[in-house]
Protein backbone atom coordinates (compact mmCIF):
# COMPACT_ATOMS: atom_id res chain seq x y z
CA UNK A 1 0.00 0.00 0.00
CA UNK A 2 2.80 2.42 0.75
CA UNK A 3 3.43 2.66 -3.43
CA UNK A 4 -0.49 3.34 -4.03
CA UNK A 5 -0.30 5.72 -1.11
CA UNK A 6 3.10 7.79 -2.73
CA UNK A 7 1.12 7.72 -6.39
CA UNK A 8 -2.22 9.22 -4.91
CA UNK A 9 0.27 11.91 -2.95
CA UNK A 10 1.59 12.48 -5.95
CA UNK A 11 -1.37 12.98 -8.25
CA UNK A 12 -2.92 15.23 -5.28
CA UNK A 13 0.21 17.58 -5.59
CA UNK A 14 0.36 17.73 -9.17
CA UNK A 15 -3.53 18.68 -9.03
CA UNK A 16 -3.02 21.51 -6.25
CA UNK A 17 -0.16 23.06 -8.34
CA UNK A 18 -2.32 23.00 -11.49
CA UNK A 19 -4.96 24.80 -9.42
CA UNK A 20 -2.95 27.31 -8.00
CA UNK A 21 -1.44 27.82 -11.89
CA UNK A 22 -4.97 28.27 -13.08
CA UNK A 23 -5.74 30.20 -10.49
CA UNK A 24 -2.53 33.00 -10.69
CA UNK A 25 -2.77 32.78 -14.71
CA UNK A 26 -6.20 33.96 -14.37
CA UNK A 27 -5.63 36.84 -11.89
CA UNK A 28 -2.97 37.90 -14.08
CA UNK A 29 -5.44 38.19 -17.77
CA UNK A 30 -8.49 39.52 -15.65
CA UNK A 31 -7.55 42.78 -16.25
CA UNK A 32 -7.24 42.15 -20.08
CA UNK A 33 -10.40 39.75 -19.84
CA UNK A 34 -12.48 42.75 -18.56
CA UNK A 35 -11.63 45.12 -21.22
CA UNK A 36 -12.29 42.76 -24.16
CA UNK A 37 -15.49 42.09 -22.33
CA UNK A 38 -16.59 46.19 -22.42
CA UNK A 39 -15.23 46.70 -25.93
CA UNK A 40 -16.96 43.46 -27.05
CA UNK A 41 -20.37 44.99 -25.16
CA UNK A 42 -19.59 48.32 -26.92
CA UNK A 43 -19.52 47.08 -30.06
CA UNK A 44 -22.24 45.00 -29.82
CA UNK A 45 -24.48 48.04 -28.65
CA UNK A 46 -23.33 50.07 -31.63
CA UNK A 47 -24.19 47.00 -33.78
CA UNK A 48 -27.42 47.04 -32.54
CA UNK A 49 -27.92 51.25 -32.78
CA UNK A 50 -27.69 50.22 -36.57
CA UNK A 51 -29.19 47.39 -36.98
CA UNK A 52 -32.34 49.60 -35.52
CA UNK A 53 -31.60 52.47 -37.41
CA UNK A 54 -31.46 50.48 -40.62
CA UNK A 55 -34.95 48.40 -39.42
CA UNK A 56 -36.69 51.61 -39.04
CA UNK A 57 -35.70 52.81 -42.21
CA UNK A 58 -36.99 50.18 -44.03
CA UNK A 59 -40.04 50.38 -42.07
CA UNK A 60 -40.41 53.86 -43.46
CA UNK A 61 -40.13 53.06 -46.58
CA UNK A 62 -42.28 49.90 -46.33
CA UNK A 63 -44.67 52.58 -45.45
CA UNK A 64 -43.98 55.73 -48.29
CA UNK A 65 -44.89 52.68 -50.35
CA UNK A 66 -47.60 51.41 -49.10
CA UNK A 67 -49.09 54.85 -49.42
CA UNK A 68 -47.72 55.36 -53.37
CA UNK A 69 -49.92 52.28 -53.67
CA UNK A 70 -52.98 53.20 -51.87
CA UNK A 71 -52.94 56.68 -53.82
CA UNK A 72 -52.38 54.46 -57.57
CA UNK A 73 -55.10 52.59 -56.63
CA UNK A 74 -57.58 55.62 -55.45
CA UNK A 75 -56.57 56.95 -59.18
CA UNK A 76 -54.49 59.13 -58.28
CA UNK A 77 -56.02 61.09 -55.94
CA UNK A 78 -53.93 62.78 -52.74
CA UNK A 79 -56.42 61.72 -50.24
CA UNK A 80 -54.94 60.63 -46.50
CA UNK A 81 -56.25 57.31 -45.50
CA UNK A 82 -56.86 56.08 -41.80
CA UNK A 83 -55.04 52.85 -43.73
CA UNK A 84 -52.11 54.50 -45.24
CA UNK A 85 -50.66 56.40 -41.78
């Protein structure tokens, strides 16, 4: 027993130091990690400013013709419609 004792000494040593590695390799990029984690959430905010911007533009002019269409089909005729606004 005293050789499976020495191995399972062993392995619990070499898992400790691992831990401790992790641990001190993480402490040293957290500082890094944070600030690709607020430029990644920047970006991804300005991505989605545009992505709105561009979704309400084409919802404007999903509407301008929508309208063109409702005015062709009145014959021409400028009226406002509770259905085109």
């Amino acid at each position: 027993m005293g050789i499976g004792q020495a191995s399972i000494n062993s392995l619990k040593a070499s898992v400790l130091f691992l831990r401790k590695s992790i641990k001190s390799a993480c402490e040293r990029t957290t500082p890094w990690l944070t600030v690709h984690a607020y430029w990644t959430m920047a970006w991804a905010k300005i991505i989605k400013k545009e992505n709105r911007k561009i979704y309400k533009e084409r919802q404007n002019a999903y509407k301008e013709e929508d309208q063109y269409i409702i005015i062709r089909w009145k014959g021409g005729k400028m009226k406002v419609d509770a259905v085109s606004q």
